[in-house]
Protein backbone atom coordinates (compact mmCIF):
# COMPACT_ATOMS: atom_id res chain seq x y z
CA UNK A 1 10.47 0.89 -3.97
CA UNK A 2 10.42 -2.01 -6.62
CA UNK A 3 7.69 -2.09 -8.87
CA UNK A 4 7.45 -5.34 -10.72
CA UNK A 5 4.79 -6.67 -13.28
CA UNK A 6 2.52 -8.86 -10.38
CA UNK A 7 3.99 -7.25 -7.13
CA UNK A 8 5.16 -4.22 -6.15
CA UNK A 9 7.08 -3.49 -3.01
CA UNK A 10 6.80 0.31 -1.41
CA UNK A 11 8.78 0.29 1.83
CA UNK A 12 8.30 3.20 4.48
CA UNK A 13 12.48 4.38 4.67
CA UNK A 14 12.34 5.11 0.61
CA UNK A 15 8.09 6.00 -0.16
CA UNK A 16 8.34 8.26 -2.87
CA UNK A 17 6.24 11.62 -2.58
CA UNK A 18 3.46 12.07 -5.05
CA UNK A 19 1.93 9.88 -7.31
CA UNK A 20 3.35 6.08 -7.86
CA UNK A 21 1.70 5.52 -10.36
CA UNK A 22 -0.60 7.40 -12.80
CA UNK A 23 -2.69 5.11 -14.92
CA UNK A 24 -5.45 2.02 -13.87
CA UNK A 25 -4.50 -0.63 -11.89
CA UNK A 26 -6.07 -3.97 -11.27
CA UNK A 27 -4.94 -4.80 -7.24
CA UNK A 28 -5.69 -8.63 -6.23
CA UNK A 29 -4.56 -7.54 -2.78
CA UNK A 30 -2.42 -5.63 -0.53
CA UNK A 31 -0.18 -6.81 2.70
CA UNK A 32 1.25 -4.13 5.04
CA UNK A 33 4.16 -6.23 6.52
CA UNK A 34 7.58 -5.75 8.79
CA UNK A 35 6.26 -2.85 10.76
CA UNK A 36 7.35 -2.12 14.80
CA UNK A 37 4.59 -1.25 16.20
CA UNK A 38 0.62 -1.64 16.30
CA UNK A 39 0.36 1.97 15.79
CA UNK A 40 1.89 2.06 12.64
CA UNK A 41 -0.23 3.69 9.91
CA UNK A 42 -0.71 3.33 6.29
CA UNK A 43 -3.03 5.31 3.86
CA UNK A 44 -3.30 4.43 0.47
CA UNK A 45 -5.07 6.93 -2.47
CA UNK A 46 -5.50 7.19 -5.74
CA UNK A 47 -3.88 10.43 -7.19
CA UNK A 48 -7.11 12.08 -6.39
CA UNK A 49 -6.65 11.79 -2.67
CA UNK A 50 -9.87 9.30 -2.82
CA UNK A 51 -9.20 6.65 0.00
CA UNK A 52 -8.13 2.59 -1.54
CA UNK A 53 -7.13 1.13 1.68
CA UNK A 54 -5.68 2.22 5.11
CA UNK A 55 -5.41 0.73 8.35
CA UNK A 56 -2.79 -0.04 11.17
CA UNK A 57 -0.49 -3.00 12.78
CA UNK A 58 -2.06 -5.92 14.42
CA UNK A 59 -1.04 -6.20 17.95
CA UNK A 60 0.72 -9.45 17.35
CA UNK A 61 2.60 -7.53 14.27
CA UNK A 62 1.40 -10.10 12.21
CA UNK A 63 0.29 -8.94 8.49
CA UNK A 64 -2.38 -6.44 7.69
CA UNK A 65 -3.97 -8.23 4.67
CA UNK A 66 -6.90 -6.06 2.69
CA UNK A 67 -8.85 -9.00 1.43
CA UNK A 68 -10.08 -8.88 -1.93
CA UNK A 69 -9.41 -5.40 -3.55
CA UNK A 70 -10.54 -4.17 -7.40
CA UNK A 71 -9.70 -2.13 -9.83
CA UNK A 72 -8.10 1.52 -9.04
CA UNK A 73 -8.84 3.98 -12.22
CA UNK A 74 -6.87 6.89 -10.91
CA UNK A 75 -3.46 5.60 -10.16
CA UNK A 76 -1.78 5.28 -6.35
CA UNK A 77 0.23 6.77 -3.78
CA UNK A 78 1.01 6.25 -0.51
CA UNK A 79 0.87 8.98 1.47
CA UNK A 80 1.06 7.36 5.00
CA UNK A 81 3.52 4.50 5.43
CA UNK A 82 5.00 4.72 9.29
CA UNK A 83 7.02 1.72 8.90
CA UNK A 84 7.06 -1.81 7.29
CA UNK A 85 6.41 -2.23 4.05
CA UNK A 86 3.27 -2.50 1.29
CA UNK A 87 3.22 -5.44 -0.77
CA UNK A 88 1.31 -5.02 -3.63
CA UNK A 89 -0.34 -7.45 -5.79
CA UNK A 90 -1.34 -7.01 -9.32
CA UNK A 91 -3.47 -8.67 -11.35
């Protein structure tokens, strides 16, 4: 997990448990990237448990992209990340 100023990088082999991060966060977007399978499941929360984004591969494996995303008040974790990656972008 890397957690820059603009992007920050949660891969599935190292997701930390609990809460990534505790205070707001403005998120431009999110990728899920680099996973096996179209199966493969993320879930994103805030530390609430109240759903931000989740979703599975594309068939192709090409990148899951989340569009437009806002502000998140109540800090993240990932609770769900089968493989791949989560790219994180923040404003």
């Amino acid at each position: 997990m890397q957690l820059g100023t603009r992007q920050w990088e949660i891969l599935a082999a190292d997701v930390p448990t609990g809460v990534i991060h505790q205070g707001l966060v403005y998120i431009e977007a999110i990728t899920f990237v680099g996973y096996t399978n179209a199966a493969d499941n993320f879930l994103i929360q805030d530390r609430d448990g109240n759903t931000v984004w989740e979703g599975k591969g594309h068939t192709d494996l090409s990148p899951v992209d989340s569009g437009t995303l806002t502000t998140v008040a109540n800090g993240i974790q990932v609770p769900t990340l089968d493989t791949g990656k989560l790219l994180f972008y923040i404003r």
